[in-house]
N, C-alpha and C. Protein backbone atom coordinates (compact mmCIF):
# COMPACT_ATOMS: atom_id res chain seq x y z
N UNK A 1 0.83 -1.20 0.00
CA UNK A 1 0.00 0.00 0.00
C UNK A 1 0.87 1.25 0.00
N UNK A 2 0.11 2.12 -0.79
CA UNK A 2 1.09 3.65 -0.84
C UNK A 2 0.10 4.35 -0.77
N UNK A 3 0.44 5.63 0.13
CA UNK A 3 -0.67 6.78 0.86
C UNK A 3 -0.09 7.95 -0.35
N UNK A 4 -0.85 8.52 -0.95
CA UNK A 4 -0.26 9.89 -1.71
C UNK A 4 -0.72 11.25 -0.90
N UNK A 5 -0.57 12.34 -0.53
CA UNK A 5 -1.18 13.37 -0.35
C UNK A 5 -0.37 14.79 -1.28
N UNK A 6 -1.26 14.95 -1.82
CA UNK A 6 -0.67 16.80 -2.84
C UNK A 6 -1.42 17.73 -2.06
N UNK A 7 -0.65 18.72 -1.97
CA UNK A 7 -0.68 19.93 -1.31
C UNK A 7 0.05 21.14 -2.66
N UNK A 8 -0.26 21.96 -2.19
CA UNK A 8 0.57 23.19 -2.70
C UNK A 8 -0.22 23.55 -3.89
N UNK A 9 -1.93 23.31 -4.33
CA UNK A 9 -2.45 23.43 -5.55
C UNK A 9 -2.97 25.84 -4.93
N UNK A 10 -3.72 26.08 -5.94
CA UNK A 10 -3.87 27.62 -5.55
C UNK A 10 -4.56 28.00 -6.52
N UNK A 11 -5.19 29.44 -6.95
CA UNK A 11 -5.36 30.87 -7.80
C UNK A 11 -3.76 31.29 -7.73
N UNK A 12 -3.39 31.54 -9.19
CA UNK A 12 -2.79 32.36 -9.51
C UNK A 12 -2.71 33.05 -10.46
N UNK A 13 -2.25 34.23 -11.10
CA UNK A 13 -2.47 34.65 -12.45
C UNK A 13 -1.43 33.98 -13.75
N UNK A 14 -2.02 34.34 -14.95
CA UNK A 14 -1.11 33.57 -15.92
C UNK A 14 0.26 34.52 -15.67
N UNK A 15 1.16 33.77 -16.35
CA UNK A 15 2.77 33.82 -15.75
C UNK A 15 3.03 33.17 -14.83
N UNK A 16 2.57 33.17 -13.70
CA UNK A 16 2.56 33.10 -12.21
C UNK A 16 2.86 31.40 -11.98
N UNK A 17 3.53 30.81 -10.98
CA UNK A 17 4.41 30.03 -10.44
C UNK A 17 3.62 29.66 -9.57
N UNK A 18 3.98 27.81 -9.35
CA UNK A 18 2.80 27.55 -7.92
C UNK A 18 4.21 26.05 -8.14
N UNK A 19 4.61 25.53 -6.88
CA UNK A 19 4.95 24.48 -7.01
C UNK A 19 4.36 23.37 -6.01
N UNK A 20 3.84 22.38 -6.27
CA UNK A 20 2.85 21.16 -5.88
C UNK A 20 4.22 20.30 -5.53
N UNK A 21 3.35 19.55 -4.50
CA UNK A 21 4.48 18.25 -3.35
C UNK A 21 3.26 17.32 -3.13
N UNK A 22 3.84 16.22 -3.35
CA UNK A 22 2.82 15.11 -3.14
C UNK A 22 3.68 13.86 -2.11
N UNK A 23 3.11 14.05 -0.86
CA UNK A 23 4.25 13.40 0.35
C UNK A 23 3.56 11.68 0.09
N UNK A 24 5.20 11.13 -0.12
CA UNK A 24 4.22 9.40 -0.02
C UNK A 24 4.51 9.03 1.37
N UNK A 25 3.65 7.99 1.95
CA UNK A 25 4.15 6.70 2.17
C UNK A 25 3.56 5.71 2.15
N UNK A 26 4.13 4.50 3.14
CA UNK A 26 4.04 3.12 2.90
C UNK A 26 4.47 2.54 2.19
N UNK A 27 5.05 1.78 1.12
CA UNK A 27 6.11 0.87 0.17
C UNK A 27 7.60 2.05 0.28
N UNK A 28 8.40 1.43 -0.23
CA UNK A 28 9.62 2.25 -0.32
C UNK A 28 9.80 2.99 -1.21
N UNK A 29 9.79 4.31 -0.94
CA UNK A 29 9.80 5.37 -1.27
C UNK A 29 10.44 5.39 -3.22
N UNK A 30 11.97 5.05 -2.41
CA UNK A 30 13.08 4.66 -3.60
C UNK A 30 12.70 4.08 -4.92
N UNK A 31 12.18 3.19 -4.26
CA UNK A 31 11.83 1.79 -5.65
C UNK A 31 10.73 2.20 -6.61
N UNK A 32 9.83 3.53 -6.58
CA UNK A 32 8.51 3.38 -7.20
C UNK A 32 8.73 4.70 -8.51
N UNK A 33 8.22 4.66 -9.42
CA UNK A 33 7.86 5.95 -10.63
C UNK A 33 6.79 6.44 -9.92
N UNK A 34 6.84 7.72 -9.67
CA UNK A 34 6.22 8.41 -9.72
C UNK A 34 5.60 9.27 -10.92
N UNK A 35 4.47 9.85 -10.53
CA UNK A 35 3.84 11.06 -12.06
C UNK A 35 3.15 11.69 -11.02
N UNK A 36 2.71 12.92 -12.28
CA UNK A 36 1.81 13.96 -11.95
C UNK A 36 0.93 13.76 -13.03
N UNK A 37 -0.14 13.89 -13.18
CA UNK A 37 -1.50 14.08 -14.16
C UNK A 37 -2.27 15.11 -13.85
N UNK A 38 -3.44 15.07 -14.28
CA UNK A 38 -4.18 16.74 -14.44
C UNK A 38 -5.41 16.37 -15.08
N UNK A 39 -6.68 17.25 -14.32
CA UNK A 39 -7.38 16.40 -15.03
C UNK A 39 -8.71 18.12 -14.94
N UNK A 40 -8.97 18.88 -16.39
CA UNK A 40 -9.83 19.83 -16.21
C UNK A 40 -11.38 19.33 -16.01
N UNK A 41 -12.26 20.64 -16.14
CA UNK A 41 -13.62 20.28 -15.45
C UNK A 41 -14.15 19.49 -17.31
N UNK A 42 -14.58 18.42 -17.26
CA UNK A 42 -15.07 18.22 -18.47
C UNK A 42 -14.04 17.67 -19.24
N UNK A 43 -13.34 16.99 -19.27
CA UNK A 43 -12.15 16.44 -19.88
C UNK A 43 -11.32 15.52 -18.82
N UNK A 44 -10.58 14.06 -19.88
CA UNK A 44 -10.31 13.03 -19.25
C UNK A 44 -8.93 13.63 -18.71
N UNK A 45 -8.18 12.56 -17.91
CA UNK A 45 -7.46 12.74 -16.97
C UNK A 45 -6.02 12.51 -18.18
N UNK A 46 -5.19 13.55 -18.08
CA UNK A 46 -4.08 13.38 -18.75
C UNK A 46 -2.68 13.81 -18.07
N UNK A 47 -1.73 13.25 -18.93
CA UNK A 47 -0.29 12.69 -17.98
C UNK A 47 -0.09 14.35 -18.16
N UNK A 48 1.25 14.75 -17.07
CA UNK A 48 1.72 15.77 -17.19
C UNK A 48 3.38 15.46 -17.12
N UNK A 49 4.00 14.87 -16.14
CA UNK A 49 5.36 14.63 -16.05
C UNK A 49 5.56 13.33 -15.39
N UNK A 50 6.59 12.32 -15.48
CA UNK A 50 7.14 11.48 -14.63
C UNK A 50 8.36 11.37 -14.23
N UNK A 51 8.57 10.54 -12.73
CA UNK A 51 9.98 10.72 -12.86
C UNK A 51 10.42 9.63 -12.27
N UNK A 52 11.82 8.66 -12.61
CA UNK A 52 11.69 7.50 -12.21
C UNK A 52 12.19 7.04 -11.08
N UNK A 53 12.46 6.09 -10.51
CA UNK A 53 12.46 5.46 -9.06
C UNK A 53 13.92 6.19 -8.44
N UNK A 54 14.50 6.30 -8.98
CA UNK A 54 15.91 6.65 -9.08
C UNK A 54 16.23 7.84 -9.05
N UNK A 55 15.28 8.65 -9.82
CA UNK A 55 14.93 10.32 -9.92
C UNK A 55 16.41 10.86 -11.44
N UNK A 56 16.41 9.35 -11.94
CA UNK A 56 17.91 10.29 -12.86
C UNK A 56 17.00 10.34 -14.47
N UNK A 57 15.76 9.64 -14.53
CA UNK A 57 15.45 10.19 -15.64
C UNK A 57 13.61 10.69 -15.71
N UNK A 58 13.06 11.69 -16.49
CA UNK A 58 11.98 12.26 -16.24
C UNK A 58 11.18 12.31 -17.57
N UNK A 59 10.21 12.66 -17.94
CA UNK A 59 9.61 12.66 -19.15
C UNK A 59 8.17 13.57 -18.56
N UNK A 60 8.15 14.59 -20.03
CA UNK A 60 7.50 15.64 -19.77
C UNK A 60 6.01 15.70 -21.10
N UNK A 61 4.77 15.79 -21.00
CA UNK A 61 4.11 16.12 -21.71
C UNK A 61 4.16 17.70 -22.78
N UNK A 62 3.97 17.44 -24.25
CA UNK A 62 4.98 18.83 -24.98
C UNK A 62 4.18 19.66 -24.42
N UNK A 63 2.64 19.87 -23.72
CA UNK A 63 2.30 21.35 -23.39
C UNK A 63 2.50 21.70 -22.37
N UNK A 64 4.04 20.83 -21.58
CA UNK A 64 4.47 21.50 -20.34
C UNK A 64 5.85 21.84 -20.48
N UNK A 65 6.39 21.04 -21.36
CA UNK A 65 7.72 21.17 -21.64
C UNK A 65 8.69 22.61 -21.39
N UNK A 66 9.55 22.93 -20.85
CA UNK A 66 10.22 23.83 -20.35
C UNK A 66 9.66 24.43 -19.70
N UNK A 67 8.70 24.42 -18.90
CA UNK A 67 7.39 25.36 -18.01
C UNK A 67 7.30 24.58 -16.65
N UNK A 68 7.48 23.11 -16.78
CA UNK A 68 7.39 22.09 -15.49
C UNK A 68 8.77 21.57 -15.20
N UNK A 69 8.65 21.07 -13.96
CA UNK A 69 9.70 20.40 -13.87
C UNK A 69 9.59 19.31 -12.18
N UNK A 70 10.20 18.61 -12.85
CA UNK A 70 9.54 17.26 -11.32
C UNK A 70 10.63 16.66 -11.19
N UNK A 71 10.42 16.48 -9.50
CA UNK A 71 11.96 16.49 -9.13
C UNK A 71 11.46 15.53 -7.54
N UNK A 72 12.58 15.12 -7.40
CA UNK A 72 12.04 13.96 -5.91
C UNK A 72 12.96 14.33 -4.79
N UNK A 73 12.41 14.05 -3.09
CA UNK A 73 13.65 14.15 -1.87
C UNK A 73 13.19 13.23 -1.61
N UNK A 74 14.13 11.83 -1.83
CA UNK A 74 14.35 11.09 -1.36
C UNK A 74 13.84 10.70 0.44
N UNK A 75 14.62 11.46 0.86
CA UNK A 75 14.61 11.58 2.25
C UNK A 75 13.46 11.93 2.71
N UNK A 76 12.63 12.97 2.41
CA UNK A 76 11.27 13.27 2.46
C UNK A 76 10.26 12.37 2.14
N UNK A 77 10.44 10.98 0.50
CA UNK A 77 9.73 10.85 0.40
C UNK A 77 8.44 11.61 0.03
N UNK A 78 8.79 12.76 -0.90
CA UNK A 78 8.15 13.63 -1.41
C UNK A 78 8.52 13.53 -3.28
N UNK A 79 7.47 14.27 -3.54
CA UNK A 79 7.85 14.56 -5.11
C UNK A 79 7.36 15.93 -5.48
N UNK A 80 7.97 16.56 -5.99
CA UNK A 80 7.22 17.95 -6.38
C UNK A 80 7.10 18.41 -7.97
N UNK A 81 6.18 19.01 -8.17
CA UNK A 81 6.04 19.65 -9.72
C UNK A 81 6.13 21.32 -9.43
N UNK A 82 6.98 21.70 -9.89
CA UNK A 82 6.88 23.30 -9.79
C UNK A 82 6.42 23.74 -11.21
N UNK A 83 5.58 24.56 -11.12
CA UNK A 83 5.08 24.92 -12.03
C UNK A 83 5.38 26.49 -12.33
N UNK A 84 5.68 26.66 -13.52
CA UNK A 84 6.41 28.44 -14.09
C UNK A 84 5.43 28.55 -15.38
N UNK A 85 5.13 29.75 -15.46
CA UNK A 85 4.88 30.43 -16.68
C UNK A 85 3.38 29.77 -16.96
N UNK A 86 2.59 30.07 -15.82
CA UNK A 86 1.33 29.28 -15.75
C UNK A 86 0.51 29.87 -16.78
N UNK A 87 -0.56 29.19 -17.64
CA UNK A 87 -1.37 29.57 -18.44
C UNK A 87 -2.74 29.42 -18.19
N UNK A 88 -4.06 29.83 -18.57
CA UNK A 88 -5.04 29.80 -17.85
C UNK A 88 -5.32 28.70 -18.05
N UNK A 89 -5.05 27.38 -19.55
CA UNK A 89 -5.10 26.23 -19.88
C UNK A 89 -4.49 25.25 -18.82
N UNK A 90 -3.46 25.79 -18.16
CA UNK A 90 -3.17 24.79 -17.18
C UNK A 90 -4.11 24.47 -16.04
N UNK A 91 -5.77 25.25 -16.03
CA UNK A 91 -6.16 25.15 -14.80
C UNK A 91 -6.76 23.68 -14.89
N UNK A 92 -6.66 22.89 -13.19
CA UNK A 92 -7.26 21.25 -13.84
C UNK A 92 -7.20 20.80 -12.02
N UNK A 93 -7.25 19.45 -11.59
CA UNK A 93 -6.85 19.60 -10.45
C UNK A 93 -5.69 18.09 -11.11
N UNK A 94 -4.59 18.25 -10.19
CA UNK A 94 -3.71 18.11 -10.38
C UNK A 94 -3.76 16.49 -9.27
N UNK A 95 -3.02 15.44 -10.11
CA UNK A 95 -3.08 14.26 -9.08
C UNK A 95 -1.71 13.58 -9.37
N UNK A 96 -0.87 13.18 -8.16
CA UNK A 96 0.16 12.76 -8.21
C UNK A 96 -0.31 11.15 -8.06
N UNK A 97 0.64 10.00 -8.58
CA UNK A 97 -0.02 8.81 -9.05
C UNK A 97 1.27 7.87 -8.88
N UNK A 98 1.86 6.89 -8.01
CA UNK A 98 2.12 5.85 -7.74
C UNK A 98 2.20 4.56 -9.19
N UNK A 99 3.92 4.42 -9.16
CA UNK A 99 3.96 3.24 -10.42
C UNK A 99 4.56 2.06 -9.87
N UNK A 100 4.16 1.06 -9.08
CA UNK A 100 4.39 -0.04 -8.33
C UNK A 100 5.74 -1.31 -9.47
N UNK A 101 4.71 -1.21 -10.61
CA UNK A 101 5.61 -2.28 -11.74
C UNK A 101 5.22 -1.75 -12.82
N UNK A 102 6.37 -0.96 -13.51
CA UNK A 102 6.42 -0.42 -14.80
C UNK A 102 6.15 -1.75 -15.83
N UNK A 103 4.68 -1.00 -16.45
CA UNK A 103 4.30 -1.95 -17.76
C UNK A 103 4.79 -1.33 -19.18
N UNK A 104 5.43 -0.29 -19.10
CA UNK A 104 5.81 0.49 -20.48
C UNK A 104 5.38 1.77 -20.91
N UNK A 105 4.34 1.61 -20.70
CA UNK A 105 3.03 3.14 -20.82
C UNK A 105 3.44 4.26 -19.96
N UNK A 106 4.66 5.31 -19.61
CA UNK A 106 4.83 5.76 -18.53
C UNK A 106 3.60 7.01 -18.65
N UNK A 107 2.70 7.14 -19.65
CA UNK A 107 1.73 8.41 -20.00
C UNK A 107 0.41 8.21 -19.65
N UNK A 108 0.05 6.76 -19.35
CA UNK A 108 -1.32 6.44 -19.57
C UNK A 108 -1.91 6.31 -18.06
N UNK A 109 -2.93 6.11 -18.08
CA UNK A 109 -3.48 6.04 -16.36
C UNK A 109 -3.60 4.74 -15.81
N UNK A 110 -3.47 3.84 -16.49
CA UNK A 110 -3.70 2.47 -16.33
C UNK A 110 -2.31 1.86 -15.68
N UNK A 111 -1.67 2.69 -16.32
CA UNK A 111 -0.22 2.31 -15.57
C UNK A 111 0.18 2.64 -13.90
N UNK A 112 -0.57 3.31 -13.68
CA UNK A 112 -0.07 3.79 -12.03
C UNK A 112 -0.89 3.00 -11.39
N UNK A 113 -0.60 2.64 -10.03
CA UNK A 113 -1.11 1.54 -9.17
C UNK A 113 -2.15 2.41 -7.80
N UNK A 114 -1.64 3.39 -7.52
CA UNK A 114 -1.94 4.32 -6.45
C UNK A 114 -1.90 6.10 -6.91
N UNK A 115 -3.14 6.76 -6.34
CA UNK A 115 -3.50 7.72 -6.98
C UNK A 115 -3.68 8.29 -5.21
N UNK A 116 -3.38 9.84 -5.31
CA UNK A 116 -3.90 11.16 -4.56
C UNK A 116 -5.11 11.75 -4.30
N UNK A 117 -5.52 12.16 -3.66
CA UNK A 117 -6.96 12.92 -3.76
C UNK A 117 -6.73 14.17 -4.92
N UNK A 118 -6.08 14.82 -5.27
CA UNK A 118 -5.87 15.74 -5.78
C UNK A 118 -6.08 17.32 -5.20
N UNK A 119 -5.38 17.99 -6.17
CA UNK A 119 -5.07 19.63 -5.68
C UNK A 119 -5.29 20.40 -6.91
N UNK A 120 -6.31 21.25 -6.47
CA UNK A 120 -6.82 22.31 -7.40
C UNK A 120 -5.72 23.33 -8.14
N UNK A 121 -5.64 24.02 -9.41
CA UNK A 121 -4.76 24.71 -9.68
C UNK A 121 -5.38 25.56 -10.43
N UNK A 122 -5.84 26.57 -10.36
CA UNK A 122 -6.43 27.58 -11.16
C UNK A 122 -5.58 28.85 -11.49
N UNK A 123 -5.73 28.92 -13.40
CA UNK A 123 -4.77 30.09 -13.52
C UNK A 123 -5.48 31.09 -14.26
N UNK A 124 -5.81 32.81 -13.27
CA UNK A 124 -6.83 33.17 -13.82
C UNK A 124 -5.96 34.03 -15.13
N UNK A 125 -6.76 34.53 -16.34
CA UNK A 125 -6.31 35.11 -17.68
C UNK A 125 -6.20 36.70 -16.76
């Protein structure tokens, strides 16, 4: 079993910066892929970034690309997405998502084992 909790979701204006932490526990921290997904009012749930057990390699969706960035403390047992150069398109609530045994798909939802309640992110125009 793995507990997710995200924090750090907000209002902010476009441009504007918000960075999200999603604290795990239960299984070992180390061993698991983590992601972030996003999911707006009226539209399915889509990948945003991952990053792997190890934290040395990451993969980014292109309408976040140079704007996100996801990054892990080990020690914390945390993962965070900081978010820059927010657009009002980015508003969605935001869910950090648990990858127990990588099946290949690191984008799809079927692939993560354990999911967050999620955190709101609204970016007003």
């Amino acid at each position: 079993q793995v507990q997710l909790v995200e924090s750090g979701g907000g209002l902010v204006q476009t441009g504007g910066s918000l960075r999200l932490s999603c604290a795990a526990s239960g299984r070992a921290f180390s061993s698991v892929g983590m992601a972030w997904f996003r999911q707006a009012a009226g539209k399915e749930r889509e990948f945003v970034a991952r990053i792997s057990a190890s934290g040395g390699a990451t993969r980014y969706a292109d309408s976040v690309k140079g704007r996100f960035t996801i990054s892990r403390d080990m020690a914390k047992s945390t993962v965070y997405l900081q978010m820059s150069n927010l657009k009002p398109e980015d508003t969605a609530v935001y869910y950090c998502a648990a990858d127990m045994n990588y099946r290949g798909d690191y984008s799809r939802v079927f692939e993560y084992d354990y999911w967050g309640q999620g955190t709101q992110v609204t970016v007003s125009s």
